[in-house]
N, C-alpha and C. Protein backbone atom coordinates (compact mmCIF):
# COMPACT_ATOMS: atom_id res chain seq x y z
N UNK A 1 0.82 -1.19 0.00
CA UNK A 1 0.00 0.00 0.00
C UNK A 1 0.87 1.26 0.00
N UNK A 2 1.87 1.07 1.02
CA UNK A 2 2.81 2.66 1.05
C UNK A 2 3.57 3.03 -0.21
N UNK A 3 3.99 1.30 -0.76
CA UNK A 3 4.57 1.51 -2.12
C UNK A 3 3.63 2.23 -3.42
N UNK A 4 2.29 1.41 -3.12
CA UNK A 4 2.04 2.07 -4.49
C UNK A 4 1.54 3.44 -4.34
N UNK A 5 1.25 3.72 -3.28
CA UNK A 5 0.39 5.51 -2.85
C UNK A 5 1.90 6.74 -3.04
N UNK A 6 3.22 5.82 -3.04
CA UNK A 6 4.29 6.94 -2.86
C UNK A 6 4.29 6.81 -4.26
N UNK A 7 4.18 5.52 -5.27
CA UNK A 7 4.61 5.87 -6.81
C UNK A 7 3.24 6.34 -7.47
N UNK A 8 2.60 6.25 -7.08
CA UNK A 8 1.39 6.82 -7.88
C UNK A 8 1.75 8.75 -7.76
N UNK A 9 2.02 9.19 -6.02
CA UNK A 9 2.23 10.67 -5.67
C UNK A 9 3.39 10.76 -6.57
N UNK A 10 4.85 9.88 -6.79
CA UNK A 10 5.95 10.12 -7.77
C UNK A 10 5.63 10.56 -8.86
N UNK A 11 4.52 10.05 -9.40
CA UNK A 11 4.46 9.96 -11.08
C UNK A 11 3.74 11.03 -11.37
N UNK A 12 2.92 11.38 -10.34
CA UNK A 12 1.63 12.55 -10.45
C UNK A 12 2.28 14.10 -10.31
N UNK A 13 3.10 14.03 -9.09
CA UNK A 13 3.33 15.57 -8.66
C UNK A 13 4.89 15.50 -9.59
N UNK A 14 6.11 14.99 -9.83
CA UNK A 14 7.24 14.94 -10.31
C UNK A 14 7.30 14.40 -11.68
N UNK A 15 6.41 13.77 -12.04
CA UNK A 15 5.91 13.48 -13.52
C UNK A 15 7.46 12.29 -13.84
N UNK A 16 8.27 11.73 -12.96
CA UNK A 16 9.13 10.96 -13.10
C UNK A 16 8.83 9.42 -13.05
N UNK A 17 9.17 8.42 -13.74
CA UNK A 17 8.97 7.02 -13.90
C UNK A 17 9.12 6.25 -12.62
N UNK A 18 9.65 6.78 -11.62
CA UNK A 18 9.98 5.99 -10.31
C UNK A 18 9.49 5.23 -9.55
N UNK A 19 9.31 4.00 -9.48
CA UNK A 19 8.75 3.26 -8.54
C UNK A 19 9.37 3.67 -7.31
N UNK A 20 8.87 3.44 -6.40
CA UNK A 20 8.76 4.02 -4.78
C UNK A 20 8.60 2.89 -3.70
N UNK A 21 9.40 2.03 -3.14
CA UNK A 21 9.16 1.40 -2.16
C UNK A 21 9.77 1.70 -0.79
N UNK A 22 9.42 0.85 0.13
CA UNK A 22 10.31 1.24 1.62
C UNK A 22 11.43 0.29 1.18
N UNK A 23 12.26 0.92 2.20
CA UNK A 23 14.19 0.62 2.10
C UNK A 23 13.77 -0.95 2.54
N UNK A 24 14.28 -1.92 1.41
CA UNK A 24 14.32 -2.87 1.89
C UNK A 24 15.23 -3.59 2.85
N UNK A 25 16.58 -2.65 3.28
CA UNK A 25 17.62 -3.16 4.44
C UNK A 25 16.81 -2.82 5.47
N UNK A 26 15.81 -1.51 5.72
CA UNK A 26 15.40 -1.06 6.64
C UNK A 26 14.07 -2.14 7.14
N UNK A 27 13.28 -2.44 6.41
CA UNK A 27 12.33 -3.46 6.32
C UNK A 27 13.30 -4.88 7.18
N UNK A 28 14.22 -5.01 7.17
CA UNK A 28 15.11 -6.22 7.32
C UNK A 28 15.34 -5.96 8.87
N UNK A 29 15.90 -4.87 8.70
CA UNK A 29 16.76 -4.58 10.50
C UNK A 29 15.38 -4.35 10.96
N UNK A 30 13.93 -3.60 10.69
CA UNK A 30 13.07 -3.28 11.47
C UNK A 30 12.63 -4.84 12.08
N UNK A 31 12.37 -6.19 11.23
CA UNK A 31 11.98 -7.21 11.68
C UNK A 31 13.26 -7.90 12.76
N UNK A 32 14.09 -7.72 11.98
CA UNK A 32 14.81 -9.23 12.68
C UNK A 32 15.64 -8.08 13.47
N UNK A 33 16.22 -7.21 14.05
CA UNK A 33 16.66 -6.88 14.93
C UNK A 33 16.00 -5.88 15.72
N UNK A 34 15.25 -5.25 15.43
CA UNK A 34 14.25 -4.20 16.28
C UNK A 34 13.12 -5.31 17.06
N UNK A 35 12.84 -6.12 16.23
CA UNK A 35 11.23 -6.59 16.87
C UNK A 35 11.86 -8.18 17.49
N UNK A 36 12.67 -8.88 16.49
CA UNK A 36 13.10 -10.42 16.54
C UNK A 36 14.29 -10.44 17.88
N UNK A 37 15.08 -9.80 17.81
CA UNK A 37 16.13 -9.47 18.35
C UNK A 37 16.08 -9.33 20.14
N UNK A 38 15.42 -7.75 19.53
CA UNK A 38 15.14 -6.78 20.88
C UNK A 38 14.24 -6.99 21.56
N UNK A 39 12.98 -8.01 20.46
CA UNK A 39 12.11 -8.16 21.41
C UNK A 39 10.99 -6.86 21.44
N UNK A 40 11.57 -5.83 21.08
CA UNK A 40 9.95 -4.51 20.82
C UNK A 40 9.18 -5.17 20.07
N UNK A 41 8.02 -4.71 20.96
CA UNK A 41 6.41 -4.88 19.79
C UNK A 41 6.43 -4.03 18.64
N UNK A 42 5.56 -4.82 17.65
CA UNK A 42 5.57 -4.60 16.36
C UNK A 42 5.03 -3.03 16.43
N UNK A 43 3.95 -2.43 17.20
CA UNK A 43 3.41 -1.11 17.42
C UNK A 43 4.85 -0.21 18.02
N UNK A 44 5.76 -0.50 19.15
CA UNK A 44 5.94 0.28 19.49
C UNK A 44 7.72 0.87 18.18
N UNK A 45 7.66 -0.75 17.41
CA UNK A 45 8.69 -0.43 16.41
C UNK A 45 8.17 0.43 15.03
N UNK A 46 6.71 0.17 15.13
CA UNK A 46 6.28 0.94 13.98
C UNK A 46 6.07 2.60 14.60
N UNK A 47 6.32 2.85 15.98
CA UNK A 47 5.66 4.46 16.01
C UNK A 47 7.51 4.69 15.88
N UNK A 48 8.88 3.81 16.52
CA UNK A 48 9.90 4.37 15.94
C UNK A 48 10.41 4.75 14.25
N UNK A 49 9.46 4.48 13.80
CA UNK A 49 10.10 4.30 11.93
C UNK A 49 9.66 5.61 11.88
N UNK A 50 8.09 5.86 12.58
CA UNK A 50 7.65 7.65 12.34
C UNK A 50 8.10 8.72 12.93
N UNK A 51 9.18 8.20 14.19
CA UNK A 51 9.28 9.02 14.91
C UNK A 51 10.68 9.70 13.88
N UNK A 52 11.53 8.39 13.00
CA UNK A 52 13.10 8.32 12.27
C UNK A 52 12.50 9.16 11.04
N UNK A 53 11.33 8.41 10.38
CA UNK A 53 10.89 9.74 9.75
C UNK A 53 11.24 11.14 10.03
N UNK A 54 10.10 11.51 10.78
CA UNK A 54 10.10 13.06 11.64
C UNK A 54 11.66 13.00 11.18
N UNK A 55 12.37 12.83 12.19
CA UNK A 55 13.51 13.09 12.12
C UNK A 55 14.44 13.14 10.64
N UNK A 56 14.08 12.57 10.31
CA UNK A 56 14.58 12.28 8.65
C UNK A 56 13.89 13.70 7.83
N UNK A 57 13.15 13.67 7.76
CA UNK A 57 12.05 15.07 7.33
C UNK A 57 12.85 16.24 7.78
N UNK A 58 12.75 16.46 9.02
CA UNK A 58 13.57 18.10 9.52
C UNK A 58 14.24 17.86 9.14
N UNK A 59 15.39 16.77 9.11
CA UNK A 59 16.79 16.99 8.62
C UNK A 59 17.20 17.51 7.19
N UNK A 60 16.20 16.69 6.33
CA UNK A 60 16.45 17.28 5.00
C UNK A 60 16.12 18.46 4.48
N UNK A 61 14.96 18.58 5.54
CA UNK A 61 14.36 20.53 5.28
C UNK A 61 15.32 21.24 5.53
N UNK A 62 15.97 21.23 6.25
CA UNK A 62 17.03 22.04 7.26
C UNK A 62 18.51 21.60 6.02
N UNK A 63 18.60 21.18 5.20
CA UNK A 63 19.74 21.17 4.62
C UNK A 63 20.77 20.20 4.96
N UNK A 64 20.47 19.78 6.22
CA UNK A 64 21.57 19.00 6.57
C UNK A 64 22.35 17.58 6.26
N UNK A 65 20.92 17.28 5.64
CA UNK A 65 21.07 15.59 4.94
C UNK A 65 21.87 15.86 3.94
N UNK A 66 21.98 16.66 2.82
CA UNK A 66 22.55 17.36 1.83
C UNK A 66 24.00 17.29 2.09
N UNK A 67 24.32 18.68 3.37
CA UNK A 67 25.34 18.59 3.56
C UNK A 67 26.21 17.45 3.90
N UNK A 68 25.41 16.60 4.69
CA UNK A 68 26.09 14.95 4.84
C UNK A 68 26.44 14.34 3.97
N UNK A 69 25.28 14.48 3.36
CA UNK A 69 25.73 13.12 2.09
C UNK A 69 27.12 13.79 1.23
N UNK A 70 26.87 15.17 0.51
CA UNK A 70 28.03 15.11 0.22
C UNK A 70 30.17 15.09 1.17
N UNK A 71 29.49 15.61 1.99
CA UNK A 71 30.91 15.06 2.95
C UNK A 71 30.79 13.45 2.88
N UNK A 72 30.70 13.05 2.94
CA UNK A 72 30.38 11.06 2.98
C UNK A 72 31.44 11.02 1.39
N UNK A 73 32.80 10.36 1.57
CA UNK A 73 33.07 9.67 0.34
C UNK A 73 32.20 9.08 -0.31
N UNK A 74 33.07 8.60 -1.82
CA UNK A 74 31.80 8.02 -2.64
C UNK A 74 32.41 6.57 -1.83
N UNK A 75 33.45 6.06 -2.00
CA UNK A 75 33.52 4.48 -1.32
C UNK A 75 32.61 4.32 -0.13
N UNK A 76 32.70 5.26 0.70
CA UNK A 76 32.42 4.86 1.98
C UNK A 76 30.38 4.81 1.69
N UNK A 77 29.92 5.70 0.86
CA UNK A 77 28.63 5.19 0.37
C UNK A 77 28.23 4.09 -0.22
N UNK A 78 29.29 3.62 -1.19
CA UNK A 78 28.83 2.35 -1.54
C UNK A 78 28.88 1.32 -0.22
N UNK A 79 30.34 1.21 0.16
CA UNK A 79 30.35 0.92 1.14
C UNK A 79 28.45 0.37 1.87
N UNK A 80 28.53 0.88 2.32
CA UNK A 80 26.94 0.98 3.04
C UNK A 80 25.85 -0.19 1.95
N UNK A 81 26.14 0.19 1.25
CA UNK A 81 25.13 -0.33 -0.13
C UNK A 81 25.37 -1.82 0.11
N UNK A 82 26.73 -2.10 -0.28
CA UNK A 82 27.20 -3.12 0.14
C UNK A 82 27.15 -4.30 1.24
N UNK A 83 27.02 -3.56 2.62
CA UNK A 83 27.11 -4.32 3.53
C UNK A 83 25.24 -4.33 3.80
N UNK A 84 24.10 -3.38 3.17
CA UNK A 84 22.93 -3.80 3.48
C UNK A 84 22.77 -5.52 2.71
N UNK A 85 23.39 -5.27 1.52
CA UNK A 85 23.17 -6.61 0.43
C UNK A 85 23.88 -7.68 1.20
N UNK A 86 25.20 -7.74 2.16
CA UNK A 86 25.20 -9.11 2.39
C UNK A 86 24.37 -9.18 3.48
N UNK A 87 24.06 -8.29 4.31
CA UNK A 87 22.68 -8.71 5.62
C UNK A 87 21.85 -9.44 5.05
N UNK A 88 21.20 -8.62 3.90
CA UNK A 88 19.85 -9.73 3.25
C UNK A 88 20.85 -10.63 2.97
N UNK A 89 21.58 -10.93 2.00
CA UNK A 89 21.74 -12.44 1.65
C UNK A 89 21.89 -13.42 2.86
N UNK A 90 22.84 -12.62 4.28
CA UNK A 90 22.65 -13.51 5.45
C UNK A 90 21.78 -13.85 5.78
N UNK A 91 20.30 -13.10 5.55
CA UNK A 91 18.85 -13.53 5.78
C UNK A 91 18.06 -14.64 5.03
N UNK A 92 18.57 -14.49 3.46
CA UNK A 92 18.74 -15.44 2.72
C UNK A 92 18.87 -16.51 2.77
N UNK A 93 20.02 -16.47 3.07
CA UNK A 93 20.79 -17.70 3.05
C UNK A 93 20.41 -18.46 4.76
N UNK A 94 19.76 -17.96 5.56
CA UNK A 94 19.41 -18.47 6.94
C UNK A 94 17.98 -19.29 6.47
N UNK A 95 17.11 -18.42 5.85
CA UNK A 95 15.97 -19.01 5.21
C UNK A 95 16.12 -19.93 4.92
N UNK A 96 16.95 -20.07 3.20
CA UNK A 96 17.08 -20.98 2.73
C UNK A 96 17.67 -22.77 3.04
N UNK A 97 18.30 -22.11 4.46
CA UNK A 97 19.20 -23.47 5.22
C UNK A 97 20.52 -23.80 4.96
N UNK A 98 21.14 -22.84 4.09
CA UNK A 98 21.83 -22.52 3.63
C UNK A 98 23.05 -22.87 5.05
N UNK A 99 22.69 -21.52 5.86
CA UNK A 99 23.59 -21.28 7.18
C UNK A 99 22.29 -21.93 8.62
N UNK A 100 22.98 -21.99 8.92
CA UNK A 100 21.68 -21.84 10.52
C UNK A 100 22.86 -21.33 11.49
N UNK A 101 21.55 -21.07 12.72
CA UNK A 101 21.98 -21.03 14.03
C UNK A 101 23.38 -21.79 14.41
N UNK A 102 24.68 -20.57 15.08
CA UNK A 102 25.78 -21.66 15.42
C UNK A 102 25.04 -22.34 16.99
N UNK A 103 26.93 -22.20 16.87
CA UNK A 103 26.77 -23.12 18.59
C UNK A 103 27.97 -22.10 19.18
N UNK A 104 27.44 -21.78 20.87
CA UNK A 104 28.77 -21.39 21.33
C UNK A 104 29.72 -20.68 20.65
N UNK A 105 30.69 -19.41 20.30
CA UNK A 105 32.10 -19.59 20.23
C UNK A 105 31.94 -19.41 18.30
N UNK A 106 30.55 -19.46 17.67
CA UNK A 106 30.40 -19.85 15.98
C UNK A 106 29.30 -18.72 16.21
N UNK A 107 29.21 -18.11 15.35
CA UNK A 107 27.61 -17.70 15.69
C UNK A 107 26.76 -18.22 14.18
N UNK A 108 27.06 -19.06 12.94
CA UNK A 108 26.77 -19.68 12.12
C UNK A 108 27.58 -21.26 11.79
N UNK A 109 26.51 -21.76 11.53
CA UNK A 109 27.14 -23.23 10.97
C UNK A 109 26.36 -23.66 9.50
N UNK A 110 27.15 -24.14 9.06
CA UNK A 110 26.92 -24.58 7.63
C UNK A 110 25.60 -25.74 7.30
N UNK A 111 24.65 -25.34 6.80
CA UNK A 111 23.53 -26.06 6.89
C UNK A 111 23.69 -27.02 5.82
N UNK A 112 22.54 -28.31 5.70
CA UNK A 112 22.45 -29.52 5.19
C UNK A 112 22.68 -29.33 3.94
N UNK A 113 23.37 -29.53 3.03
CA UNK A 113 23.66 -28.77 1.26
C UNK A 113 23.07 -30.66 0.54
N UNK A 114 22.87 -31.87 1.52
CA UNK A 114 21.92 -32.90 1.21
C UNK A 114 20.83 -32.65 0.86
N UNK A 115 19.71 -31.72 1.60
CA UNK A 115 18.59 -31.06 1.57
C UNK A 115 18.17 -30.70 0.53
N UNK A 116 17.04 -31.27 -0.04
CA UNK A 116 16.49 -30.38 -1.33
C UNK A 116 16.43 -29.07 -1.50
N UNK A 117 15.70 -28.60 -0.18
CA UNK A 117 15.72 -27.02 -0.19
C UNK A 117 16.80 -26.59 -0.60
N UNK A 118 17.89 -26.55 0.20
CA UNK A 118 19.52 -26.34 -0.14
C UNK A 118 20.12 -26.27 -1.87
N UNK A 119 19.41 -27.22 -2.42
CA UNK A 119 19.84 -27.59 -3.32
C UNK A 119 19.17 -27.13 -4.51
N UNK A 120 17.69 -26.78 -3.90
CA UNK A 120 17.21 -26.53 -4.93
C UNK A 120 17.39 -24.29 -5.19
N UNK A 121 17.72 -24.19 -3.59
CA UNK A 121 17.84 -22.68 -3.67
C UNK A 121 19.83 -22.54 -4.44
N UNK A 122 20.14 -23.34 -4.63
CA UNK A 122 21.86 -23.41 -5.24
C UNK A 122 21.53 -23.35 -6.65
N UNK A 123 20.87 -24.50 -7.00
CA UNK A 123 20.45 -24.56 -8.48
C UNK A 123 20.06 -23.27 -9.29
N UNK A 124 19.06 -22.70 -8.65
CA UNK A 124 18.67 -21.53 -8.75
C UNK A 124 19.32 -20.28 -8.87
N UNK A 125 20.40 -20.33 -7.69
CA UNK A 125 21.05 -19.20 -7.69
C UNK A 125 22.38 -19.32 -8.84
N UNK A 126 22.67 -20.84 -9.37
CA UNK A 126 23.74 -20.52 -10.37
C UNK A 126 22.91 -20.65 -11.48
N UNK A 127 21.72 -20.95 -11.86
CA UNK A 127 21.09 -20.22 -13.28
C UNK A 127 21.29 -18.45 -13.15
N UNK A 128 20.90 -18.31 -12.50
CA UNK A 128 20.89 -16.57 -12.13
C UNK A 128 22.13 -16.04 -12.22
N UNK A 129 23.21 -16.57 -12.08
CA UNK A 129 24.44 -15.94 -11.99
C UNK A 129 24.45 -16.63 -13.36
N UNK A 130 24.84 -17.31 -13.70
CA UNK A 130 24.99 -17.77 -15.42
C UNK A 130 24.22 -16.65 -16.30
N UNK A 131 22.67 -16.65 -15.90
CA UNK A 131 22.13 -15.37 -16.92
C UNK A 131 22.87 -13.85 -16.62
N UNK A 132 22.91 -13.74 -15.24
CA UNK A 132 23.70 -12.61 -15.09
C UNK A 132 25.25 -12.50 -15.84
N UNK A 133 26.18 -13.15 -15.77
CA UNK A 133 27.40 -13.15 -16.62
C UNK A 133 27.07 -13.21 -18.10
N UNK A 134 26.30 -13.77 -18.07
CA UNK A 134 25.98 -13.99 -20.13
C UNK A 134 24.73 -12.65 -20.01
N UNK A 135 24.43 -11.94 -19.48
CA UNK A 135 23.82 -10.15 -19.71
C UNK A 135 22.66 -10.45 -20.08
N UNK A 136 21.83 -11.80 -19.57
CA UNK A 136 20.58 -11.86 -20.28
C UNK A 136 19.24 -11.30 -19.68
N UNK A 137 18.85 -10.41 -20.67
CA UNK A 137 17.92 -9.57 -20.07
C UNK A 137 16.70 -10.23 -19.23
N UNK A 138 16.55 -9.54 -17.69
CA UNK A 138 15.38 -9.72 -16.85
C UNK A 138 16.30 -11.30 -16.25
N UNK A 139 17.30 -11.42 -16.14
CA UNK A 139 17.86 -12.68 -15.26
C UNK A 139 17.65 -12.86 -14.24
N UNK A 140 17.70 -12.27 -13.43
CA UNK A 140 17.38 -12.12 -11.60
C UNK A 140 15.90 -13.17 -11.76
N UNK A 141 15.22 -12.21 -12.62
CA UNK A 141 13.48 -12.92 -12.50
C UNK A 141 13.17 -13.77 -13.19
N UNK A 142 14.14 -14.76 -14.16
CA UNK A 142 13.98 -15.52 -14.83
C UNK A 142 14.98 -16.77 -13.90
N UNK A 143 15.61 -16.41 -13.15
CA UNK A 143 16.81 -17.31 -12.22
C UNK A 143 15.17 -17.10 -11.15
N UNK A 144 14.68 -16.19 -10.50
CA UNK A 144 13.21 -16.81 -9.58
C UNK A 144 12.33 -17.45 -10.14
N UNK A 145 11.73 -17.48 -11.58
CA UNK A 145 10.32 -18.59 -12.10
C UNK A 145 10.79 -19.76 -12.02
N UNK A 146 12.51 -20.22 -12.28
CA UNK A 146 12.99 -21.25 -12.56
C UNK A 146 13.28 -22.24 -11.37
N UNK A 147 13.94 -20.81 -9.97
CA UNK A 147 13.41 -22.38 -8.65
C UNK A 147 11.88 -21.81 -8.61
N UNK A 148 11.15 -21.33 -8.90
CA UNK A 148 9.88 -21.56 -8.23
C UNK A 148 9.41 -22.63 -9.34
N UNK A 149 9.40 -23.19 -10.44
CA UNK A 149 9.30 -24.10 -11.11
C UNK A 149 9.32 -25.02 -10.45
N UNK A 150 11.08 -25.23 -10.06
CA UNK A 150 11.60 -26.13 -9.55
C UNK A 150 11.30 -27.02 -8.59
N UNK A 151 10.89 -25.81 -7.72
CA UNK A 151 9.95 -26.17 -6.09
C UNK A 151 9.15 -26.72 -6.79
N UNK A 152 8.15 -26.33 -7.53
CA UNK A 152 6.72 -26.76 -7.82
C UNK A 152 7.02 -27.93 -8.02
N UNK A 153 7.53 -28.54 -9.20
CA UNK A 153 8.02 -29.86 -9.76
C UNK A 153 7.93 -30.77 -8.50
N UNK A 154 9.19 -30.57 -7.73
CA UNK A 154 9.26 -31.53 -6.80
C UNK A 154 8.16 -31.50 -5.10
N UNK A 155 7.56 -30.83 -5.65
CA UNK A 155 6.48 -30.28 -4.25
C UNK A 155 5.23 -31.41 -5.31
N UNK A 156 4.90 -31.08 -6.11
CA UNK A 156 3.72 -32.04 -7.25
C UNK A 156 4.12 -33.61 -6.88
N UNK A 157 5.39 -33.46 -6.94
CA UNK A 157 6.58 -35.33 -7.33
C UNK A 157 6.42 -35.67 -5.68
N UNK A 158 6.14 -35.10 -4.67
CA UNK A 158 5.94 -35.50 -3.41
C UNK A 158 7.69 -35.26 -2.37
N UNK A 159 8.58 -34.61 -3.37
CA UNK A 159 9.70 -34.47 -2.46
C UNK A 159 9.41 -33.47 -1.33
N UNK A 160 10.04 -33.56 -0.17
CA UNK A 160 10.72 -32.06 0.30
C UNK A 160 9.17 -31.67 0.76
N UNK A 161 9.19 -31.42 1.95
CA UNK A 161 7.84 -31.28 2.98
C UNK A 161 7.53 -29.64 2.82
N UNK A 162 8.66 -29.14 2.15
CA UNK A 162 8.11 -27.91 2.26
C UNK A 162 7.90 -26.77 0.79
N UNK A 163 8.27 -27.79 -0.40
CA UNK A 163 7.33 -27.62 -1.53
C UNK A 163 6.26 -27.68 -1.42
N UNK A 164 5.55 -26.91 -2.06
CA UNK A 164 3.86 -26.51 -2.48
C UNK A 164 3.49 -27.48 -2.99
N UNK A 165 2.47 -28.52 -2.29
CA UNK A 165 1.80 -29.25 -3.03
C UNK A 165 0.74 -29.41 -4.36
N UNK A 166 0.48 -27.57 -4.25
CA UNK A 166 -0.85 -27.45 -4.78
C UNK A 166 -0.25 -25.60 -5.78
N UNK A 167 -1.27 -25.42 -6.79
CA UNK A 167 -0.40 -24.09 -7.14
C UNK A 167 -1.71 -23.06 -5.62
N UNK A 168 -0.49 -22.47 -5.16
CA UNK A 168 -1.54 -21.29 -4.26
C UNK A 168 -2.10 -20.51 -5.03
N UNK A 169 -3.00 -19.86 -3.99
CA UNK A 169 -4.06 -19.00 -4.22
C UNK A 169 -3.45 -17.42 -4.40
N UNK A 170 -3.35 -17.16 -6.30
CA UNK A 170 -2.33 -15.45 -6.14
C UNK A 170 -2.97 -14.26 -5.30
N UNK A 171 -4.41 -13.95 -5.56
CA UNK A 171 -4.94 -13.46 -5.13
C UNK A 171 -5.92 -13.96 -3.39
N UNK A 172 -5.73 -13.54 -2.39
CA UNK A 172 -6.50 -14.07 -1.67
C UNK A 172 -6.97 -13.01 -0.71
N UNK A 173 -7.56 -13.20 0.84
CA UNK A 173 -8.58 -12.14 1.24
C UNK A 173 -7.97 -11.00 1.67
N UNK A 174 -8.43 -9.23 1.49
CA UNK A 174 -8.11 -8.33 1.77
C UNK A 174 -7.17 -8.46 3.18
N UNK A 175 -6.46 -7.81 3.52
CA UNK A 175 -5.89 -7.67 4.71
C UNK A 175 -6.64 -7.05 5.39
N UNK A 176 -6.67 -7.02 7.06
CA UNK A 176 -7.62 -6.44 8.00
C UNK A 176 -7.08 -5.33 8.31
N UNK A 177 -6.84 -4.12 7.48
CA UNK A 177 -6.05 -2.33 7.96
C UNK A 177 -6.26 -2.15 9.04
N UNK A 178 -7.58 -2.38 9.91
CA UNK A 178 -7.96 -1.98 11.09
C UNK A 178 -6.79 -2.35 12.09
N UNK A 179 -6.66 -3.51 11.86
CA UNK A 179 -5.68 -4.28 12.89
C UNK A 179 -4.06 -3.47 13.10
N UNK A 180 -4.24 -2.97 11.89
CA UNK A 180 -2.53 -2.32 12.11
C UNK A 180 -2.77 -0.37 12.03
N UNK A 181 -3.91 0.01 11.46
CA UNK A 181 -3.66 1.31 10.76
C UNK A 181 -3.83 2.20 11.88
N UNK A 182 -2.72 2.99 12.13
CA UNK A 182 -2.68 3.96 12.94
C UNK A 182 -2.59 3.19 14.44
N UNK A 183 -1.74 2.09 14.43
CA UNK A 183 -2.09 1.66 15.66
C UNK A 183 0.00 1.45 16.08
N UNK A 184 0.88 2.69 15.76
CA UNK A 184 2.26 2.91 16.21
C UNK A 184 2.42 3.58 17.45
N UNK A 185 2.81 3.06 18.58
CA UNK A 185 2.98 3.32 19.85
C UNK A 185 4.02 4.30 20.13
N UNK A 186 3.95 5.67 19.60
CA UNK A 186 4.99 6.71 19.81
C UNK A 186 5.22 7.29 21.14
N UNK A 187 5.04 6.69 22.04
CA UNK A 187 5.20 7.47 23.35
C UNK A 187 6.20 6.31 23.89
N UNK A 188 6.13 4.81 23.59
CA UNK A 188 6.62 3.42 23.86
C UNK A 188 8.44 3.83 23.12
N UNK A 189 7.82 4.24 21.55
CA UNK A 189 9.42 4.36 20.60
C UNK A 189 9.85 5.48 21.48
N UNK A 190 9.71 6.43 21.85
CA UNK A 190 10.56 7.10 22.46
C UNK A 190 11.76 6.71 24.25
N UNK A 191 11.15 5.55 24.31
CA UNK A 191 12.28 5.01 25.33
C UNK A 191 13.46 4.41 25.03
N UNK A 192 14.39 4.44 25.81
CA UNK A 192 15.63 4.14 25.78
C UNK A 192 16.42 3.22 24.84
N UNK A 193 15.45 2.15 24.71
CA UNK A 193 16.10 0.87 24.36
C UNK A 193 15.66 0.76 22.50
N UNK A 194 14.26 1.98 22.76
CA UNK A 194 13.87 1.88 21.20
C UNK A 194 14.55 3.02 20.59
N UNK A 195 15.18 4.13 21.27
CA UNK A 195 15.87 4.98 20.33
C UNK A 195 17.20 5.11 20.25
N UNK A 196 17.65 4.21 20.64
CA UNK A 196 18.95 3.17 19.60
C UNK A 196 18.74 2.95 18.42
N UNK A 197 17.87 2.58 18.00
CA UNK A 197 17.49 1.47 16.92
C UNK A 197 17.14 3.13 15.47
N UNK A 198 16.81 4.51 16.43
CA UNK A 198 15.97 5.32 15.78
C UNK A 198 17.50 5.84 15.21
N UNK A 199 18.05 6.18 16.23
CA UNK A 199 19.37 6.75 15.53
C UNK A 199 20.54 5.95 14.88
């Protein structure tokens, strides 16, 4: 919803092609280390994103984001770029079974690469890098129909408990807005432990 109401306002008031979504590193750290982690409720992590807003807002009115960004090397920006992309892939790759939970002294251990899942998210990822080196247009999303194929195949063939047996349902029932809309605990984000996470 936030995505398409910001690219619809993109295209309308700036007349520019831009799709508009939320930061997907930020989407990442808000779950698994603000809420998974820390343990904050989902309300009192959603009134911190408005409160980083706010804050994000004055700052750029006020010039100052500006002035930052350009003091910020260009390495040290990519930089950043960089280390959001291997978080997700660490998220990735935790999903996938790839890595799991260490032990003690490890804080990762090398997951079952026997595992279909494993195997079938590998397969996948070296079609994708193959289309990617050979420049073939739309690869990323042609390396995803191909394990989701894949899954399907062996989810139909009865492998692997956690292939789709059945094709799902694309469309299914509205979400309940009530349950979440306007319901960010900004008096909660402003304590100690949640405005760490803000700055």
């Amino acid at each position: 919803m936030a995505a398409a109401v910001a690219t619809i306002l993109t295209g309308v008031y700036t007349k520019r092609p831009f799709a508009m979504a939320p930061y997907m590193g930020e989407n990442a750290f808000f779950t698994y280390a603000v809420v998974l982690a820390l343990g904050v409720s989902w309300s009192v992590a959603l009134g911190a994103v408005f409160v980083a807003g706010l804050i994000f807002l004055v700052v750029t009115l006020a010039g100052v984001r500006k002035a930052v960004t350009e003091a910020i090397p260009p390495f040290l920006s990519a930089s950043w770029a960089v280390a959001i992309g291997l978080f997700l892939l660490f998220i990735g790759m935790a999903n996938a079974g790839i890595s799991l939970p260490g032990i003690p002294g490890a804080p990762v251990v090398a997951g079952n690469f026997s595992s279909l899942n494993v195997i079938v998210v590998l397969v996948g990822l070296v079609v994708t890098l193959y289309l990617l080196i050979k420049r073939v247009l739309g690869s990323i999303l042609i390396g995803i129909v191909v394990t989701m194929v894949l899954g399907f195949i062996l989810g139909f063939l009865g492998f692997g408990e956690s292939f789709p047996k059945a094709v799902p349902q694309v469309f299914g029932p509205l979400p309940n807005w009530g349950e979440v809309f306007l319901k960010l605990d900004i008096v909660g984000a402003l304590s100690t432990v949640v405005l760490i996470p803000i700055i």
